[in-house]
C-alpha atoms as a PDB file:
ATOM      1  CA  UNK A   1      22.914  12.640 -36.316  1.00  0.00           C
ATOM      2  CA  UNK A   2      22.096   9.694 -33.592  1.00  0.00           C
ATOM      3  CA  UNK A   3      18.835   7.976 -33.248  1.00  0.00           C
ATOM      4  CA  UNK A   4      18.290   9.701 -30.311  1.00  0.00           C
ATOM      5  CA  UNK A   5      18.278  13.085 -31.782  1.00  0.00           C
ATOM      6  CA  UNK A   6      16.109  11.934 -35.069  1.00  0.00           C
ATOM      7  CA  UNK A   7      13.742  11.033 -32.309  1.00  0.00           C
ATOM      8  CA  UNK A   8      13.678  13.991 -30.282  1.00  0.00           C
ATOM      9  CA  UNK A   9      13.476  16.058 -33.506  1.00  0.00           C
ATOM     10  CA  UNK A  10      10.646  13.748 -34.897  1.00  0.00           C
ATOM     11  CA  UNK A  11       8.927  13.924 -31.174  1.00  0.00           C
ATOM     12  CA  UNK A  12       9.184  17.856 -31.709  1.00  0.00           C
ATOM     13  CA  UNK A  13       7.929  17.971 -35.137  1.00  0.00           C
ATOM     14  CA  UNK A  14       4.735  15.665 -34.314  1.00  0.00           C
ATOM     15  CA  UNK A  15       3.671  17.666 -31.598  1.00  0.00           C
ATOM     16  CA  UNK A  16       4.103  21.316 -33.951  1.00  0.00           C
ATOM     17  CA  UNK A  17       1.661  19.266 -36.384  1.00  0.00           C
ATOM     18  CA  UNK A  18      -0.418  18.262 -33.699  1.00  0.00           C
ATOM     19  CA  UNK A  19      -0.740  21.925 -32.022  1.00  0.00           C
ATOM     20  CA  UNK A  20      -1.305  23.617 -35.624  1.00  0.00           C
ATOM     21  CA  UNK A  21      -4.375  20.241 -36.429  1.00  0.00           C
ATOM     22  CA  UNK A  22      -6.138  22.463 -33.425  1.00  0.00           C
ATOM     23  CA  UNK A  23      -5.851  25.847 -34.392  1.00  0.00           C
ATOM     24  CA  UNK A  24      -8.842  27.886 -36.244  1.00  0.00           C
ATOM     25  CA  UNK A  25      -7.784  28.382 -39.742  1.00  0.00           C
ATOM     26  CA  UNK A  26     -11.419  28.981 -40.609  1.00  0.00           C
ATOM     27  CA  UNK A  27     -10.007  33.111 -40.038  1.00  0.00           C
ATOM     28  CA  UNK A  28      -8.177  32.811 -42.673  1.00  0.00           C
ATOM     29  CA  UNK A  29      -4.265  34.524 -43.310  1.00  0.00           C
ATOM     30  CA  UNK A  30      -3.025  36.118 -40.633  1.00  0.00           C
ATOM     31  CA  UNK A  31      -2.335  40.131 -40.284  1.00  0.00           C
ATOM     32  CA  UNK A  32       1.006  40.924 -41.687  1.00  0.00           C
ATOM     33  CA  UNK A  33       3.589  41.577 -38.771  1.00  0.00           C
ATOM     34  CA  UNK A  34       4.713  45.071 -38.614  1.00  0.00           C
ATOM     35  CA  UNK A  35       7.898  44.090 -38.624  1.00  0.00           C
ATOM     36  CA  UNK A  36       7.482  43.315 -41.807  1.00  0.00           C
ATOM     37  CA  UNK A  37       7.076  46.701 -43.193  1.00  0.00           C
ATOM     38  CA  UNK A  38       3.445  47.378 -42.298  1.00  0.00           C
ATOM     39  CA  UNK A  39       2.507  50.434 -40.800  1.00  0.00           C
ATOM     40  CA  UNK A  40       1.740  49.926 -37.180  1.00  0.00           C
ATOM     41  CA  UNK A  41      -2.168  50.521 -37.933  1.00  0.00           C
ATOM     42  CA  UNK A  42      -3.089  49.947 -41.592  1.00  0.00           C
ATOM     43  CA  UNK A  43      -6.662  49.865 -41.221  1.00  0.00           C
ATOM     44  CA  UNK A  44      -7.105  48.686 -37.999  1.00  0.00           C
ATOM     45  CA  UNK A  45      -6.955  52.261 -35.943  1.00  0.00           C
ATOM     46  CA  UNK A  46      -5.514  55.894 -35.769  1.00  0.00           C
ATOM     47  CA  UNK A  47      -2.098  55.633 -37.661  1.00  0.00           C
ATOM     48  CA  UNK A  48      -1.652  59.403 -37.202  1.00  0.00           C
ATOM     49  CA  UNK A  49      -0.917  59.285 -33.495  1.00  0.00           C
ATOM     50  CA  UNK A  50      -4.149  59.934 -32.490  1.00  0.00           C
ATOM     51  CA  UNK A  51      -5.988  58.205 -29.067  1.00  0.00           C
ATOM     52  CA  UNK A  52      -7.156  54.882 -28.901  1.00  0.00           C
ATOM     53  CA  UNK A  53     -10.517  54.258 -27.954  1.00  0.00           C
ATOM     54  CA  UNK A  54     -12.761  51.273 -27.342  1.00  0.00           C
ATOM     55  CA  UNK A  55     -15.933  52.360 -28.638  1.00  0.00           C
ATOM     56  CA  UNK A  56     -14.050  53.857 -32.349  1.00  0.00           C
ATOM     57  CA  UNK A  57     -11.230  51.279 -32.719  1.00  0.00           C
ATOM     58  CA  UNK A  58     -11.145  48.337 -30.732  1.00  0.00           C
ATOM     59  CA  UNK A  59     -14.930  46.743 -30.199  1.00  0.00           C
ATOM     60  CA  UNK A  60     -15.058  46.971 -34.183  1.00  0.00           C
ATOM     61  CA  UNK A  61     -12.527  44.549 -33.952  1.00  0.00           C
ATOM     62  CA  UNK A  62     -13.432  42.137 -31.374  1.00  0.00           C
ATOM     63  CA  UNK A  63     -17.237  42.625 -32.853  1.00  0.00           C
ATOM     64  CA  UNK A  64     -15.786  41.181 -36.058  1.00  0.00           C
ATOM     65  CA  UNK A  65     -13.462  38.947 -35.579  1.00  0.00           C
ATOM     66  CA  UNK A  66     -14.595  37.677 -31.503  1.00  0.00           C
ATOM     67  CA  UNK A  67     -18.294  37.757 -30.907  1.00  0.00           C
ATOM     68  CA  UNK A  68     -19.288  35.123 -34.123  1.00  0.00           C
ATOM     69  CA  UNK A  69     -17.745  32.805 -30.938  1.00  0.00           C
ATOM     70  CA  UNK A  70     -18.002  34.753 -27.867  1.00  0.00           C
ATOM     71  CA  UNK A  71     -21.580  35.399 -28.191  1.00  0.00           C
ATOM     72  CA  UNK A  72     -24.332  33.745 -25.332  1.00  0.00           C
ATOM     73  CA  UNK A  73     -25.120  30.416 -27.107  1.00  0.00           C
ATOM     74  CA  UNK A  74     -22.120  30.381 -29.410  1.00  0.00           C
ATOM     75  CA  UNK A  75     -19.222  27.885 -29.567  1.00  0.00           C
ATOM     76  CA  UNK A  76     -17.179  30.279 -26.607  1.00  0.00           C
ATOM     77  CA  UNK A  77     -20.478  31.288 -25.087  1.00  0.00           C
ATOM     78  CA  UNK A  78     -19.711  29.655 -21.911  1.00  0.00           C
ATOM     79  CA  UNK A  79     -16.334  31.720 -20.905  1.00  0.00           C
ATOM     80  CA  UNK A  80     -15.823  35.309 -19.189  1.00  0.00           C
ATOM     81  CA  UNK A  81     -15.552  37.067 -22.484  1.00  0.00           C
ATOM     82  CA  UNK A  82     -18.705  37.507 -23.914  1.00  0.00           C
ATOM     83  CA  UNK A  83     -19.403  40.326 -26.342  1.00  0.00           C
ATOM     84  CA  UNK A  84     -23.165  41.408 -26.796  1.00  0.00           C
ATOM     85  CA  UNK A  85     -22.465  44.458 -29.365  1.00  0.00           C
ATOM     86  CA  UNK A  86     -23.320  47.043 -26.849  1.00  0.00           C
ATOM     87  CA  UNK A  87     -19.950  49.323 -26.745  1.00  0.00           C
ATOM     88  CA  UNK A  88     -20.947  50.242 -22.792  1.00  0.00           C
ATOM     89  CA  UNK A  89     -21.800  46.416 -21.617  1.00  0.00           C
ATOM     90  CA  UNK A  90     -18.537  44.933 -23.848  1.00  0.00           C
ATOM     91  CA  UNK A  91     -16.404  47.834 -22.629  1.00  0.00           C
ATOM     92  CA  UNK A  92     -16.823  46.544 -19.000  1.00  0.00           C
ATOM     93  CA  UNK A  93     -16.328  43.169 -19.981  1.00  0.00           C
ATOM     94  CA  UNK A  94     -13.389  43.026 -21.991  1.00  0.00           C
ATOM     95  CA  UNK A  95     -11.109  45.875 -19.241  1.00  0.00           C
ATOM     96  CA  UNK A  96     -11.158  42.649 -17.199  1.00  0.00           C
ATOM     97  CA  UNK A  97      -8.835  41.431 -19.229  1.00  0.00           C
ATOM     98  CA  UNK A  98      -6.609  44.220 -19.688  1.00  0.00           C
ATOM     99  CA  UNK A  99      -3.393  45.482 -17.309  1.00  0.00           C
ATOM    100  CA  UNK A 100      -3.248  48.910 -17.921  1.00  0.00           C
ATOM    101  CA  UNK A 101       0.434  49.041 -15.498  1.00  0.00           C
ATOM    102  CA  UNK A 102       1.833  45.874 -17.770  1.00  0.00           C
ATOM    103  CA  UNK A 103      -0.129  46.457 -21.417  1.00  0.00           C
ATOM    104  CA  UNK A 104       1.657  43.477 -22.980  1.00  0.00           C
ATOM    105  CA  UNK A 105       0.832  41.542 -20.500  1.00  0.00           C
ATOM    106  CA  UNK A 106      -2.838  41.837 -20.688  1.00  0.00           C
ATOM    107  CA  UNK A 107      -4.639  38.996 -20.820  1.00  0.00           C
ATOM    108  CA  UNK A 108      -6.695  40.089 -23.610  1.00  0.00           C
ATOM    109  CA  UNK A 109      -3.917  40.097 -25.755  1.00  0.00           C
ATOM    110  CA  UNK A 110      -2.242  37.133 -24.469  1.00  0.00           C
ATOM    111  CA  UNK A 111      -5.397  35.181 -26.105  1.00  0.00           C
ATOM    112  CA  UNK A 112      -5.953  36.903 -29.252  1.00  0.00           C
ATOM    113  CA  UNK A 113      -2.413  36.067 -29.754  1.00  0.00           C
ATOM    114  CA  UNK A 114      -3.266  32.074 -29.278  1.00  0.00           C
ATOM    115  CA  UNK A 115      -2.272  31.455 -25.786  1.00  0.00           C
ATOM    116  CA  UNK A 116      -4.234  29.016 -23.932  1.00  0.00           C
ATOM    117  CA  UNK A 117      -7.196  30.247 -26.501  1.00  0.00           C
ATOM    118  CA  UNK A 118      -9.009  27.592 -28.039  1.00  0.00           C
ATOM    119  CA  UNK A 119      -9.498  29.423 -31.206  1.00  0.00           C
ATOM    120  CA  UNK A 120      -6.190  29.618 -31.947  1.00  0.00           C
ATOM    121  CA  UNK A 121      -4.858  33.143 -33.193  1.00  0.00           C
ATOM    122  CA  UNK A 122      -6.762  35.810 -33.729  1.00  0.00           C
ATOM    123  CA  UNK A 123      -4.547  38.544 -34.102  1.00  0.00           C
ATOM    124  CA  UNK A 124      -0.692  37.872 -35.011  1.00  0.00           C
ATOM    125  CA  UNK A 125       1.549  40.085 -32.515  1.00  0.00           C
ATOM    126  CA  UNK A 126       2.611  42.658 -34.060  1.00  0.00           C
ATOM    127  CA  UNK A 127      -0.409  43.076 -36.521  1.00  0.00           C
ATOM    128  CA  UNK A 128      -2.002  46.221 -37.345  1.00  0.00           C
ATOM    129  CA  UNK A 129      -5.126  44.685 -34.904  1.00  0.00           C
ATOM    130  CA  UNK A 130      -2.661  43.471 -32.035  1.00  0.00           C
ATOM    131  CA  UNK A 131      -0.727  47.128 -32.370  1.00  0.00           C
ATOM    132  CA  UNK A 132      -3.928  48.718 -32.085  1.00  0.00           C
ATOM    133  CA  UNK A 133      -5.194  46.759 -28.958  1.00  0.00           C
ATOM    134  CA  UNK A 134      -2.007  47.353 -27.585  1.00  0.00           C
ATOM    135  CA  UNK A 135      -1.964  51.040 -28.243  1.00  0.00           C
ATOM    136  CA  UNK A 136      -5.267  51.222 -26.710  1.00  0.00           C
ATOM    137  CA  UNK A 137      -3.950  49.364 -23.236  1.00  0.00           C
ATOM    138  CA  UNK A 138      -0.593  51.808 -23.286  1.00  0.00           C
ATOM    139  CA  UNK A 139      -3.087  54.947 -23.487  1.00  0.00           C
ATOM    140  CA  UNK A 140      -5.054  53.797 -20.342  1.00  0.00           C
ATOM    141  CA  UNK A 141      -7.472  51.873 -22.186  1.00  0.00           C
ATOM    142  CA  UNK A 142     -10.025  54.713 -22.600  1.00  0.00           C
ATOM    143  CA  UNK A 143     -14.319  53.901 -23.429  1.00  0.00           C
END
């Protein structure tokens, strides 16, 4: 292999370390990907087919694993998403950042996903939480 290549490769691998020094491991694991075997909802929400609503299956999640930093005064406190535990007031909040014509797209899961979110991941894609959140976009994202 030339120099040139070690370097590029060595470049490469200090910037992964650099980009993983930044994420929030403070979550602990991540969700095991579905296509691992999981079943697309575990715990998470319906697995049975069933609609996906805000209020029953996806502010439980942002409430516990979102608000501890998207809360007025907390460390995220000062960006668009901020949950107050009220299913009505959070409900209009967090459909801003969903695309109900391009679910995946949504910029709600773009960031629980880690992109351009400075807590890192929150939700693996394809977890039984991203699936869910997903689910809920795909069915019109319904209160």
């Amino acid at each position: 292999m030339s120099s040139s290549v070690r370097w590029w490769f060595g470049l490469a691998f200090a910037v992964a370390c650099g980009a993983a020094a930044c994420a929030d491991f403070s979550r602990g694991a991540q969700s095991v990907a579905a296509d691992a075997g999981v079943e697309p909802h575990g715990d998470a929400g319906p697995a049975d087919g069933a609609a996906v609503s805000f209020a029953a299956d996806v502010h439980p999640l942002l409430i516990a694993h979102c608000q501890r930093c998207h809360m007025a005064g907390a460390e995220a406190g000062d960006t668009q998403l901020l949950l107050t535990g009220d299913v009505a007031a959070d409900y209009a909040t967090v459909t801003r950042f969903v695309d109900t014509a391009t679910p995946a797209g949504s910029r709600l899961l773009s960031k629980v996903t880690g992109n351009g979110h400075g807590g890192g991941t929150v939700f693996a894609a394809g977890s039984p939480e991203y699936l869910t959140v997903l689910e809920w976009i795909q069915q019109g994202a319904a209160p």
